[in-house]
N, C-alpha and C. Protein backbone atom coordinates (compact mmCIF):
# COMPACT_ATOMS: atom_id res chain seq x y z
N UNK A 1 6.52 24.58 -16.15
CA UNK A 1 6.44 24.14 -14.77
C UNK A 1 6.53 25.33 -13.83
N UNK A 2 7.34 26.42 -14.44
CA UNK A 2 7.57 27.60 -13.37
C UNK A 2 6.79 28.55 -13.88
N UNK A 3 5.98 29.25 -13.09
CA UNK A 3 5.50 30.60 -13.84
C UNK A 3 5.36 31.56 -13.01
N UNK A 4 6.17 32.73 -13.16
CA UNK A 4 6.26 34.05 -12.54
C UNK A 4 5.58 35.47 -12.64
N UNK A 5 4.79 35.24 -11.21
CA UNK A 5 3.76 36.41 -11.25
C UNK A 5 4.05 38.02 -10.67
N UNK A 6 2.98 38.37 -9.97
CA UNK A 6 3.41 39.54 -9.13
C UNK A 6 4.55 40.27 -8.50
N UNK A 7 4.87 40.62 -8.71
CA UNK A 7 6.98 41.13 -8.13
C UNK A 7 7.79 40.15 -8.43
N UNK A 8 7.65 39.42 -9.40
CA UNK A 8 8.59 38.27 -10.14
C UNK A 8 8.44 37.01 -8.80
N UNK A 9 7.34 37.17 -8.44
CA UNK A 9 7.60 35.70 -7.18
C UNK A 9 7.38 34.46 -8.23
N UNK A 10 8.06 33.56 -8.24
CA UNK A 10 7.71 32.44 -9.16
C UNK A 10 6.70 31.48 -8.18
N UNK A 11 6.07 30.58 -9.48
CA UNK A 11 5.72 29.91 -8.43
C UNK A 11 5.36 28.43 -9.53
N UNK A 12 5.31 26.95 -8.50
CA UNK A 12 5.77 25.77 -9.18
C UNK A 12 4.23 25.04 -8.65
N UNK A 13 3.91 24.30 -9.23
CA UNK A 13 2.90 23.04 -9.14
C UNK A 13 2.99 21.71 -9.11
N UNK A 14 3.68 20.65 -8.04
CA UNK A 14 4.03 19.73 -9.07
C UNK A 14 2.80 18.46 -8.55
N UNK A 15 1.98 18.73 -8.14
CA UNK A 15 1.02 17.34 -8.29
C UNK A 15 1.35 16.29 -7.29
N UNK A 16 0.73 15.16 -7.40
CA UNK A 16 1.41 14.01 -6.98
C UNK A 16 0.82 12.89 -6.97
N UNK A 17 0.79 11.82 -6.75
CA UNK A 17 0.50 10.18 -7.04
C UNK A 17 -1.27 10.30 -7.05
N UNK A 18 -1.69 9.73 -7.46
CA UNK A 18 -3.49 9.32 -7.27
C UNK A 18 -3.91 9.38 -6.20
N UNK A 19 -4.72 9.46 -5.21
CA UNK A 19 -4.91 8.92 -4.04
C UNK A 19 -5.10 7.40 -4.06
N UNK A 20 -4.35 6.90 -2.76
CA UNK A 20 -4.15 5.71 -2.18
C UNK A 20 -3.60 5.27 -3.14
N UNK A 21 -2.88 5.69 -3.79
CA UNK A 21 -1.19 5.17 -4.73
C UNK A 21 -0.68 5.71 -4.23
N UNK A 22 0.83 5.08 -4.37
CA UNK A 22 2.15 5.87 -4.16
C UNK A 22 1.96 6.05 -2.64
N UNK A 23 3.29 7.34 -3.11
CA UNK A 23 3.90 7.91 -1.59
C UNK A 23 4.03 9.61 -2.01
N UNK A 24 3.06 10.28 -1.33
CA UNK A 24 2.88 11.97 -1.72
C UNK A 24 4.50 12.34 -1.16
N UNK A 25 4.83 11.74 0.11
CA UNK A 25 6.52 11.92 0.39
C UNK A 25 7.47 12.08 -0.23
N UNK A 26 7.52 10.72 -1.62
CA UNK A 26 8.08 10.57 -2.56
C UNK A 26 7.93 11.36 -3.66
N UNK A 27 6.85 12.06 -3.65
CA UNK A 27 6.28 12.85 -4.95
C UNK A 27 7.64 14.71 -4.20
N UNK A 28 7.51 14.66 -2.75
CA UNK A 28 8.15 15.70 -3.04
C UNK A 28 9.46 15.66 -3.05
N UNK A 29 9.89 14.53 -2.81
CA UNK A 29 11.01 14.09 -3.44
C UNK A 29 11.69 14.37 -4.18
N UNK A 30 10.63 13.95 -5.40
CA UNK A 30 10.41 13.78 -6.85
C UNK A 30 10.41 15.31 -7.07
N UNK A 31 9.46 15.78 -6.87
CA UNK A 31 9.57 17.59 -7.15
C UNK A 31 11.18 18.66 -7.21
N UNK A 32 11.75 18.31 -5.59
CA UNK A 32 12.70 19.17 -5.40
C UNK A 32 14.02 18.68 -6.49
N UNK A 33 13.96 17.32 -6.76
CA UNK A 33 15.21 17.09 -7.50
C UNK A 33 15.07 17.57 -8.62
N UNK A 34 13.85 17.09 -9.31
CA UNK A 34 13.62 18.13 -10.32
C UNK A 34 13.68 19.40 -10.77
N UNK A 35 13.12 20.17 -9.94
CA UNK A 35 13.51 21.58 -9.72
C UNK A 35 15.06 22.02 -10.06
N UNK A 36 15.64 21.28 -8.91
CA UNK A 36 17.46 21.17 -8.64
C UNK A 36 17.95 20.87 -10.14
N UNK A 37 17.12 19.89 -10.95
CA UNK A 37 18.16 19.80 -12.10
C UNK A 37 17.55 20.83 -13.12
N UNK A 38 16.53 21.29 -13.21
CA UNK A 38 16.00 22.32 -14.52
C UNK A 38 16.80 23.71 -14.26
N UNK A 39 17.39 24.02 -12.95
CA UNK A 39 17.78 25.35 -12.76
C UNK A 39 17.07 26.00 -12.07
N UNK A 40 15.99 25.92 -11.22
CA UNK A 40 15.14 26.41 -10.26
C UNK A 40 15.79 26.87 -9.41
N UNK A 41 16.97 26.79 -8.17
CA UNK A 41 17.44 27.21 -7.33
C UNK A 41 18.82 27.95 -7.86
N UNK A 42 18.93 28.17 -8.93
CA UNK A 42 20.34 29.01 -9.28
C UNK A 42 19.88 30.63 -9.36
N UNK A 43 19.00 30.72 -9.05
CA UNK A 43 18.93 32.26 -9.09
C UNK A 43 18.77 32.85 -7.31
N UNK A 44 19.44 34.05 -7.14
CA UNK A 44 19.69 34.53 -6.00
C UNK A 44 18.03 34.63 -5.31
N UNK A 45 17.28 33.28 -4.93
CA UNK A 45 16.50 33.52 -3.95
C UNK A 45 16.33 34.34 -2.71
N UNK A 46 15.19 35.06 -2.37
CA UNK A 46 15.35 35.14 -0.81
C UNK A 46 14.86 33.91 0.15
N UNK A 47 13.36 33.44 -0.56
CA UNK A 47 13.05 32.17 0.44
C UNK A 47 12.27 31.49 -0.83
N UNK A 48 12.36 30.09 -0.05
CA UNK A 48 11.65 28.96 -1.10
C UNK A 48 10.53 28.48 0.07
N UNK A 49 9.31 28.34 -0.38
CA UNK A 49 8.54 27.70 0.75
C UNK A 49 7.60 26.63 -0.23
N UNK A 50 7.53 25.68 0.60
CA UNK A 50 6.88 23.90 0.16
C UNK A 50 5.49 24.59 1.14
N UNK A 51 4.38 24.16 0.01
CA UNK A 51 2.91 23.93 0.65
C UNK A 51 2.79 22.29 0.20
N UNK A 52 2.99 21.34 1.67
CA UNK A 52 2.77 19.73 1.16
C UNK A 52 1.65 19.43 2.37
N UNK A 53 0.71 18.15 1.66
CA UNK A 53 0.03 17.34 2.17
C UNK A 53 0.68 17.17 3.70
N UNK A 54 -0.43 17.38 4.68
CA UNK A 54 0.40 16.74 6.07
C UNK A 54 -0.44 15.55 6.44
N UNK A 55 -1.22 14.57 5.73
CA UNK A 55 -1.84 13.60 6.26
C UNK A 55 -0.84 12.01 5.73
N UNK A 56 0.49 12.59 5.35
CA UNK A 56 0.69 11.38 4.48
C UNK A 56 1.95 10.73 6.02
N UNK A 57 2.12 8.83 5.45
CA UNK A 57 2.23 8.40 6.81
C UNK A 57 3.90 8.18 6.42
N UNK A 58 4.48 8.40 5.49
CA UNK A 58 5.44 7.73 5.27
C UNK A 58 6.69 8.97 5.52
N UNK A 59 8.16 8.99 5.25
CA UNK A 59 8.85 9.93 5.82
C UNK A 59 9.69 10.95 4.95
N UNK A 60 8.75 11.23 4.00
CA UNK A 60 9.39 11.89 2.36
C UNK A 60 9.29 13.14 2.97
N UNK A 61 8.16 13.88 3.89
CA UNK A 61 8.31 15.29 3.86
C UNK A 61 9.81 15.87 5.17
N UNK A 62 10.67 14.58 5.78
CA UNK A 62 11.95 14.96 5.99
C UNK A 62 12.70 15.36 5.31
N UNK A 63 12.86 14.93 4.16
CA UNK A 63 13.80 15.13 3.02
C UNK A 63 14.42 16.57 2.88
N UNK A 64 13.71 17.57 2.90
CA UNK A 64 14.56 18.98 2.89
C UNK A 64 15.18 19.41 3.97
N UNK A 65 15.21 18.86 5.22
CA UNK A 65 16.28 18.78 6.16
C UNK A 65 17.11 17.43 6.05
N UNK A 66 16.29 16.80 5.41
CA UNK A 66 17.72 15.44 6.10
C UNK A 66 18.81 15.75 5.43
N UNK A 67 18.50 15.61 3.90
CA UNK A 67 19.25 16.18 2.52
C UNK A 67 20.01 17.73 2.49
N UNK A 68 19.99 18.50 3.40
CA UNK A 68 20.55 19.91 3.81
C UNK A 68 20.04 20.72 2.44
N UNK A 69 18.59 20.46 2.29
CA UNK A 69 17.80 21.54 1.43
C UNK A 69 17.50 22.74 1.94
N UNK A 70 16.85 22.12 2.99
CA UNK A 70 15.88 23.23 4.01
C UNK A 70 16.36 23.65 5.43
N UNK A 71 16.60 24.78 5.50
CA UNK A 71 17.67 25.09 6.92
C UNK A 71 16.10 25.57 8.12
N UNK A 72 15.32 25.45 7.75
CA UNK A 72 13.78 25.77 8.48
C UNK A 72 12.81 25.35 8.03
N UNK A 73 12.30 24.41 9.05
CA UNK A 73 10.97 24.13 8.51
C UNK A 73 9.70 25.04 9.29
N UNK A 74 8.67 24.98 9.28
CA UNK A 74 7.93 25.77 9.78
C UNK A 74 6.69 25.13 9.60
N UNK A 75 5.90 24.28 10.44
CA UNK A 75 3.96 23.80 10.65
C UNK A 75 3.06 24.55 10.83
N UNK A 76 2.12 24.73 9.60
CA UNK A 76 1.62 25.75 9.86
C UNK A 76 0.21 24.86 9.71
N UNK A 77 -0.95 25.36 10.69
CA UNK A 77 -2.61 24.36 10.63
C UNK A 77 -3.73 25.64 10.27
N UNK A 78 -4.53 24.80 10.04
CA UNK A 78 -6.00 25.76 10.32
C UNK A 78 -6.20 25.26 11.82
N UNK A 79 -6.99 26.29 12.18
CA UNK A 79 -8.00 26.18 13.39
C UNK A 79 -8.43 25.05 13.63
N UNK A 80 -8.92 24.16 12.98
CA UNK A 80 -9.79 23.14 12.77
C UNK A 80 -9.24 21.97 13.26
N UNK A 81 -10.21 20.98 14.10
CA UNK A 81 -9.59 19.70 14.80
C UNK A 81 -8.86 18.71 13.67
N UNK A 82 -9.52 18.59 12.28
CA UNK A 82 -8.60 17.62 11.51
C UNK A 82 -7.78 18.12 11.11
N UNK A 83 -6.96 19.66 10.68
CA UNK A 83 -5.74 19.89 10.92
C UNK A 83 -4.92 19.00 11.49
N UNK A 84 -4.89 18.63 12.99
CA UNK A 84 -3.90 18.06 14.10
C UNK A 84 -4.17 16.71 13.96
């Protein structure tokens, strides 16, 4: 699940529901706890950063602030009108 490249940056994949199944919210959910229990966050990180879906309607991508995962979040778009 983890595989560590260039200057030891690791880096994770975890997928998520079919389209128009599920909840991609829930999938990252699903990801970070996972992570949390294999041992992913026990090593002296400097930063962890989530690349997630921003079209999904439901309220899973709160979770790393609500849960006191994530002390910053940060929105980042393309240029482009369906970005927003």
């Amino acid at each position: 699940v983890l595989k560590a490249g260039y200057a030891d940056i690791k880096c994770v994949e975890s997928g998520g529901p079919e389209p128009g199944v599920g909840c991609a919210g829930r999938g990252v959910i699903t990801a970070i706890n996972f992570l949390e229990e294999e041992g992913a966050y026990e090593e002296d990180l400097d930063f962890v950063f989530y690349d997630v879906l921003g079209d999904v309607v439901c309220g899973g991508f709160a979770m790393p602030i609500r849960e006191n995962k994530a002390q910053e979040i940060y929105i980042v778009v393309s240029g482009e009108m369906m970005a927003l």
